[in-house]
Protein backbone atom coordinates (compact mmCIF):
# COMPACT_ATOMS: atom_id res chain seq x y z
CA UNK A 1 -35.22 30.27 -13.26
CA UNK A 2 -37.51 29.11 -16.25
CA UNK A 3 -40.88 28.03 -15.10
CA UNK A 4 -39.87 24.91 -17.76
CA UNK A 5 -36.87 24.38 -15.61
CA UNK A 6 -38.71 24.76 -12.39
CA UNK A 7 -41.15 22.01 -13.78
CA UNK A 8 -38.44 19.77 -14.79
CA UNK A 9 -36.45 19.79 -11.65
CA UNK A 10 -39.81 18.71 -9.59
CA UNK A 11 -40.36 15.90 -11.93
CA UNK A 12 -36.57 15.16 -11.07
CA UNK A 13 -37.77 15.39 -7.29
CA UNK A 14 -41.23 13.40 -8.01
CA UNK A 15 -38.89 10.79 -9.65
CA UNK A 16 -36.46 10.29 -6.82
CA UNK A 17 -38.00 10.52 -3.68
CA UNK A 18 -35.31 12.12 -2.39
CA UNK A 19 -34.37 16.00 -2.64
CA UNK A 20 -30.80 14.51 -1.60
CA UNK A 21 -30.73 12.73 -5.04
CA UNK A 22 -32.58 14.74 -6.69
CA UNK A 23 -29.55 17.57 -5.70
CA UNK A 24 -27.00 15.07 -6.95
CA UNK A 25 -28.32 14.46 -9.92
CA UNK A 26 -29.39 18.02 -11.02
CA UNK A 27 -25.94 18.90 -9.81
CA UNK A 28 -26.82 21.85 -7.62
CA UNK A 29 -27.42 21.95 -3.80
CA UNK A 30 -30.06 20.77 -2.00
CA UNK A 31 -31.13 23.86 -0.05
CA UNK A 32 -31.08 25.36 -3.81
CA UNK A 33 -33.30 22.82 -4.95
CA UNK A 34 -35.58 23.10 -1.53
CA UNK A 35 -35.90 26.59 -2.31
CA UNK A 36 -36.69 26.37 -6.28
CA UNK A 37 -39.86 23.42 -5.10
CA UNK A 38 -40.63 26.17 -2.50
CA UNK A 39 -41.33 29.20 -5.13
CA UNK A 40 -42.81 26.58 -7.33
CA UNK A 41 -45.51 25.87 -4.81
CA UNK A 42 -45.93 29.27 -3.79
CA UNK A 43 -46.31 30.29 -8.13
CA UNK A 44 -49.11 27.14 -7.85
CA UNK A 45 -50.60 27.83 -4.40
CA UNK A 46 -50.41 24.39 -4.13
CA UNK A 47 -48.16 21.99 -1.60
CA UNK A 48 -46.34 19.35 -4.03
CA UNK A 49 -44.73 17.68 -1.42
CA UNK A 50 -45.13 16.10 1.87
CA UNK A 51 -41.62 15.93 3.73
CA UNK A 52 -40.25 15.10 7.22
CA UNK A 53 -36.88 13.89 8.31
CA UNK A 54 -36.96 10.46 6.50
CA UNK A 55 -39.39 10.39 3.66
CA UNK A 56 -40.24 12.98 0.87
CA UNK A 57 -44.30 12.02 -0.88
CA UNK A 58 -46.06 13.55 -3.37
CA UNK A 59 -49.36 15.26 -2.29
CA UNK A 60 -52.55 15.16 -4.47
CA UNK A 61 -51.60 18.25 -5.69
CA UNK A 62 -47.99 16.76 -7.38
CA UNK A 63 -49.45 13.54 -7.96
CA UNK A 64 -52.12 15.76 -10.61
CA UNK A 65 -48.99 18.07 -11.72
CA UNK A 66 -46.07 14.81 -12.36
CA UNK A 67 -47.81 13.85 -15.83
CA UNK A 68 -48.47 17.34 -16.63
CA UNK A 69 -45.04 18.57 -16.34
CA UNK A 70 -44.23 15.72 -17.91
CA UNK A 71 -45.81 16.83 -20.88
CA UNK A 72 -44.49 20.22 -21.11
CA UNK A 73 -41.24 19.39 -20.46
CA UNK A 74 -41.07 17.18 -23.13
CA UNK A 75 -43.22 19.14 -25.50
CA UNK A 76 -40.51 21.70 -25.14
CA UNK A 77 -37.66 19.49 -25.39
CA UNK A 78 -39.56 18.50 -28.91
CA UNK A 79 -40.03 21.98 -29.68
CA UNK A 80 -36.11 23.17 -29.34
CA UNK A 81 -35.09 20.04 -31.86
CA UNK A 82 -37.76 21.33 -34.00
CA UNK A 83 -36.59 25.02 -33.73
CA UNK A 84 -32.65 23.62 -34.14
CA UNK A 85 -33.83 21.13 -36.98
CA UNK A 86 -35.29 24.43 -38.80
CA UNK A 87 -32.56 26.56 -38.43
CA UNK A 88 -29.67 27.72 -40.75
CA UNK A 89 -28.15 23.84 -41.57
CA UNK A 90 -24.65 25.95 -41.28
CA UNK A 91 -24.82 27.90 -38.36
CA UNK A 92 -23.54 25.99 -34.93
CA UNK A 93 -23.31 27.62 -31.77
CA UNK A 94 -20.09 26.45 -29.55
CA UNK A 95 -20.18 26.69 -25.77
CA UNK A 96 -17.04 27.15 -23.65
CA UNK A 97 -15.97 28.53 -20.26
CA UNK A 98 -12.27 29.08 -20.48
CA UNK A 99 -9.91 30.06 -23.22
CA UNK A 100 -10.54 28.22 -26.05
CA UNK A 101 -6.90 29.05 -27.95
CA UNK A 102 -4.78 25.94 -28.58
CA UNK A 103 -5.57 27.15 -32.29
CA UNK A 104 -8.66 25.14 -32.27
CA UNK A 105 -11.25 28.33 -33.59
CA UNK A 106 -8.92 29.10 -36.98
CA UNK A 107 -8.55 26.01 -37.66
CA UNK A 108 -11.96 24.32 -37.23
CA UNK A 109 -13.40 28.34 -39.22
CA UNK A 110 -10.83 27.09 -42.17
CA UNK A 111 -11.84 23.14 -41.90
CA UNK A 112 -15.47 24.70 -42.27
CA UNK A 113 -15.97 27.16 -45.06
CA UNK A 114 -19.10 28.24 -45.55
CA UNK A 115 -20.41 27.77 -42.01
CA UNK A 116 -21.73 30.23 -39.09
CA UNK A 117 -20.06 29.19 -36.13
CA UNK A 118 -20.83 31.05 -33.57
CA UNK A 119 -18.84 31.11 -29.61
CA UNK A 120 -20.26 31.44 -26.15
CA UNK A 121 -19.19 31.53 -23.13
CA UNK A 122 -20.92 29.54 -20.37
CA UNK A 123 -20.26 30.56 -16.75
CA UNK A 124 -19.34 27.84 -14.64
CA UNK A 125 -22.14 27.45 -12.57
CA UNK A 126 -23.40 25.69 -15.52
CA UNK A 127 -22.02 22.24 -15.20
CA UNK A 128 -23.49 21.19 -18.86
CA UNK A 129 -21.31 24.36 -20.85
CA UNK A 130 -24.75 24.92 -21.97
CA UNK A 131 -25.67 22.48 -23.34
CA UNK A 132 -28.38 21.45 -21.12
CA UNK A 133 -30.78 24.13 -22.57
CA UNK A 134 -29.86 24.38 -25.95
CA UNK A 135 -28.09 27.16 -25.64
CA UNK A 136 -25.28 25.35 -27.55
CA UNK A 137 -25.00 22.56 -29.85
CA UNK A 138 -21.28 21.53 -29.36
CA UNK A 139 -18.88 22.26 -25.80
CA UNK A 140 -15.57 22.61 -25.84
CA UNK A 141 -15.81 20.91 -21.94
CA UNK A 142 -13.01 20.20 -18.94
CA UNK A 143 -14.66 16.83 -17.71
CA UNK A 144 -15.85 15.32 -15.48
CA UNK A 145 -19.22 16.18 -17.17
CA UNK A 146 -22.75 14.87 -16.01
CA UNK A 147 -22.52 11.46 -16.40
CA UNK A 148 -26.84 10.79 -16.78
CA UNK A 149 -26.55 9.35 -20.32
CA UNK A 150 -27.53 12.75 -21.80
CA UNK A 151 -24.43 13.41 -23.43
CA UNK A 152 -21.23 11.92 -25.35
CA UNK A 153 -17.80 13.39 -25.66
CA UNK A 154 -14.33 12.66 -27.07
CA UNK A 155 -11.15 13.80 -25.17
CA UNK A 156 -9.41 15.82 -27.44
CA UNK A 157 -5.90 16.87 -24.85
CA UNK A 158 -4.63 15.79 -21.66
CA UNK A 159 -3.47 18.33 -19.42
CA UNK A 160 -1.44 19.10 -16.35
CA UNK A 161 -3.01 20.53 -13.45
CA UNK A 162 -1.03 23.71 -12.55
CA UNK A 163 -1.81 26.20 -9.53
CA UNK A 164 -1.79 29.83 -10.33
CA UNK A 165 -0.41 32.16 -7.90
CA UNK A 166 -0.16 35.74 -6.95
CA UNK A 167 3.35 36.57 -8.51
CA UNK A 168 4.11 37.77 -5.02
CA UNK A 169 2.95 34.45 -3.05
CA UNK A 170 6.12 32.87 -1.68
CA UNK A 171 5.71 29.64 -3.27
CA UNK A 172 6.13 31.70 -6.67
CA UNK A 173 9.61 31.41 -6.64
CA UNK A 174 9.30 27.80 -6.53
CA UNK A 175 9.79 25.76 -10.35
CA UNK A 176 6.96 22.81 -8.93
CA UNK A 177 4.98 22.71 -6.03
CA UNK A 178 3.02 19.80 -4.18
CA UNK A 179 -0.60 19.74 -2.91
CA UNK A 180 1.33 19.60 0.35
CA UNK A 181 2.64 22.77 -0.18
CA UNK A 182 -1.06 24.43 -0.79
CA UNK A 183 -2.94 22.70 1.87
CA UNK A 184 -3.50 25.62 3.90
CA UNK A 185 -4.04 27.96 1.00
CA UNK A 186 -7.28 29.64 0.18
CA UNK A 187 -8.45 28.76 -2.91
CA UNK A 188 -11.15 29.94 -6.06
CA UNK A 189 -13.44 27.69 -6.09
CA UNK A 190 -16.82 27.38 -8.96
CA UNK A 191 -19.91 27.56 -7.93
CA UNK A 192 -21.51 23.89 -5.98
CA UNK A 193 -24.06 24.21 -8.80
CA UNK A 194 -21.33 23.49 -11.07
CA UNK A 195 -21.05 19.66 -9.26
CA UNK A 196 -17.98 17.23 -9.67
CA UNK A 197 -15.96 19.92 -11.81
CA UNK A 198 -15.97 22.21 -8.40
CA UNK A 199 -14.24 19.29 -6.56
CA UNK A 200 -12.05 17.98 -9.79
CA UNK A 201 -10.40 21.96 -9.89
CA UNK A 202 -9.86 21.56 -5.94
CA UNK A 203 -8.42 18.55 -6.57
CA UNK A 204 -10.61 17.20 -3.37
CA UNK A 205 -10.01 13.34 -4.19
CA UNK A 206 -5.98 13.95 -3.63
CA UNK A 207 -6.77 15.64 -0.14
CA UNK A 208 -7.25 14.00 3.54
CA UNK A 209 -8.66 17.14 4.23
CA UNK A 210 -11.07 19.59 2.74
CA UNK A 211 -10.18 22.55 0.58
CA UNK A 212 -9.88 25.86 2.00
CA UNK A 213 -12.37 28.11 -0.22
CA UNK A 214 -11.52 31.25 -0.13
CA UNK A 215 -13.95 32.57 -3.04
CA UNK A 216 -15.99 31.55 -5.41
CA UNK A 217 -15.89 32.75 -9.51
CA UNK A 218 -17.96 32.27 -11.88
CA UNK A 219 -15.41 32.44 -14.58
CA UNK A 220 -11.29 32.44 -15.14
CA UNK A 221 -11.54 35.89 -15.65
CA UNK A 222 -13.16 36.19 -11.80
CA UNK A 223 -10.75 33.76 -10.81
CA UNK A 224 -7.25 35.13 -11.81
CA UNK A 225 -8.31 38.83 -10.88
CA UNK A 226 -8.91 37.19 -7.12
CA UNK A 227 -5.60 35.39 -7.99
CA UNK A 228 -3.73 38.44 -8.70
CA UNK A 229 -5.16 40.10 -5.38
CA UNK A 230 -3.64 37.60 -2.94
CA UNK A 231 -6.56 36.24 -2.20
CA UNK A 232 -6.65 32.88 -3.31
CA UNK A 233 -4.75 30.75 -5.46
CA UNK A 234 -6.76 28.39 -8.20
CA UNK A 235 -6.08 25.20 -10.52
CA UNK A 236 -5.25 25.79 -13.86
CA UNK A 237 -4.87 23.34 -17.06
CA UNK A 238 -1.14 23.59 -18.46
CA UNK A 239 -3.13 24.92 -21.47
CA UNK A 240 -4.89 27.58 -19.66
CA UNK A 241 -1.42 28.93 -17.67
CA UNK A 242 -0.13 29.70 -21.23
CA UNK A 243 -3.44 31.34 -22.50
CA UNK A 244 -4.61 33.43 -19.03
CA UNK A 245 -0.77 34.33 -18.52
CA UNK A 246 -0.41 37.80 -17.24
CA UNK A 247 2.50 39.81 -15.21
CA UNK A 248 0.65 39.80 -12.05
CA UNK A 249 -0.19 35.52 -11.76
CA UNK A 250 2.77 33.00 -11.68
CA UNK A 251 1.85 29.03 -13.00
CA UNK A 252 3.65 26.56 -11.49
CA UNK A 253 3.06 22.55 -11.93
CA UNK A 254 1.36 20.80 -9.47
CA UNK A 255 3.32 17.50 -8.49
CA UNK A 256 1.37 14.49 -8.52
CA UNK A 257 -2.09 15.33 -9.44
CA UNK A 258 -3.98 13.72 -11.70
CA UNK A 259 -4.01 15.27 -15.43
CA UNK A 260 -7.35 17.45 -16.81
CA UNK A 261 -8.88 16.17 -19.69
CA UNK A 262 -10.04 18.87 -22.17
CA UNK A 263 -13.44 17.29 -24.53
CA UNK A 264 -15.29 18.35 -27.72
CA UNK A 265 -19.28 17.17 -26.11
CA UNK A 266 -22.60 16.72 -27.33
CA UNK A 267 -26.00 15.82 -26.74
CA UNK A 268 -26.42 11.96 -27.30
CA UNK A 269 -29.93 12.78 -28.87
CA UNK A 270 -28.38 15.45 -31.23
CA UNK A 271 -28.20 13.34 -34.58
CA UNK A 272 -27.81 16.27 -36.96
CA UNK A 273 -24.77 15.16 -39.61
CA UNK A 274 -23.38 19.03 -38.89
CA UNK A 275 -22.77 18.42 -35.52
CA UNK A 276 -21.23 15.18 -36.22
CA UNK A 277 -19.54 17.26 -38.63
CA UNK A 278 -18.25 19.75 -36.19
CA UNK A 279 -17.19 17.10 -34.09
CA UNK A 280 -15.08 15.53 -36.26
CA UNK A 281 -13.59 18.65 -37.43
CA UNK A 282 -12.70 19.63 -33.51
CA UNK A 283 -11.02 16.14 -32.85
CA UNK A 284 -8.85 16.40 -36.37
CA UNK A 285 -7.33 19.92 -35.38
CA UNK A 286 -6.77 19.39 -31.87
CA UNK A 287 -5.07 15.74 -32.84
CA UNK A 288 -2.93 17.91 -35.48
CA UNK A 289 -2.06 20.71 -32.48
């Protein structure tokens, strides 16, 4: 971890109170976060906070560092728009962590001649599809996203949720299956750093009990080779059965779940007319899919 990213998740901390909330909102876990404050003290030599069973306070030490870090986080936010500001006005970078397909990249290359656009993928253990460092400027995002005002989006296709199966799991022969039918499977779950899309893709607001996780991927590709093993089954988009389809994996609908919502995302601050642009250009070929 960045020492700018260790700074800015113990002004997240210092803000809250509450390593609890600060977890929840920094979508990662809280013995994760514990530990990151830990090294961060150690790299200082310097307890930041004082903590006990009920109350979390900043020592003299993290009352100095809070307006500090501050600072430099914000002096480096302002230096990445300046850095993006100055760059190539035509080149966009485009996060994503499955498949994009749907024949979204042709067509938004052809709606955009002249332009360097540029793919990456994100794993999943980054809940923002990269957009949370600047890695990207647009995300091609399954939602739920992180809902702290830092970011807009547009739904651009609404999904069923399918389950993807060994092609030798009994339930394969099956044309639909229920959540019923999975409750004691194992399944591929992402990372808990990757927050309410972990629980969303286990569909745990459907259940009465908890998901069985029988490993954790850090991308489809991770997922549907675990998948073809036998040893767990996973949620798919209808989308994503077509695109990841292989001999090995079977996709069958799920009945009664909830459909995925597939969005084009940005950062609300962004106000550069190409990503506006790009935007626009994503929602008019996925609308004419």
């Amino acid at each position: 971890m960045s020492s700018i990213e260790a700074l800015r998740r113990f002004v997240v901390v210092a803000e809250e109170l509450s390593f609890t909330r600060a977890a929840d909102r920094l979508f990662i876990s809280q013995p994760s976060l514990s530990r990151q404050i830990r090294q961060l003290e150690l790299s200082l030599r310097a307890r930041l906070f004082e903590r006990d069973r009920r109350t979390v306070t900043l020592t003299a030490a993290g009352a100095a560092l809070l307006p500090e870090a501050r600072r430099i986080v914000e002096q480096w936010e302002s230096a990445q728009r300046a850095v993006a500001a100055a760059r190539e006005d035509r080149t966009l970078v485009v996060g994503f962590q499955t498949r994009i397909g749907r024949g979204l990249v042709p067509s938004i290359s052809s709606a955009l001649p002249g332009w360097d656009l540029r793919f990456r993928q994100v794993p999943w253990h980054d809940p923002t599809v990269g957009l949370g460092d600047g890695q990207v400027d647009v995300a091609v995002a399954w939602l739920p996203m992180p809902d702290d005002g830092e970011y807009e989006w547009t739904v651009v296709s609404t999904e069923e949720r399918w389950v993807a199966l060994s092609a030798s799991h009994p339930l394969a022969t099956r044309p639909e299956v229920t959540l019923s039918d999975l409750a004691e499977e194992p399944f591929v779950a992402m990372p808990v750093s990757a927050g309410p899309m972990r629980d969303f893709w286990l569909a745990g607001d459907q259940r009465s009990e908890p998901a069985v996780v029988g490993a954790e991927a850090e991308t489809a590709e991770e997922a549907f080779e675990l998948v073809a093993a036998g040893r767990a089954v996973v949620l798919v988009s209808a989308g994503n059965a077509e695109l990841y389809r292989r001999d090995d994996v079977v996709s069958r609908p799920v009945a009664g779940l909830p459909p995925s919502r597939l969005a084009i995302v940005w950062r609300r601050s962004d106000r550069r007319q190409a990503v506006r642009t790009l935007v626009e250009a994503f929602v008019t070929c996925m609308c004419a899919v």
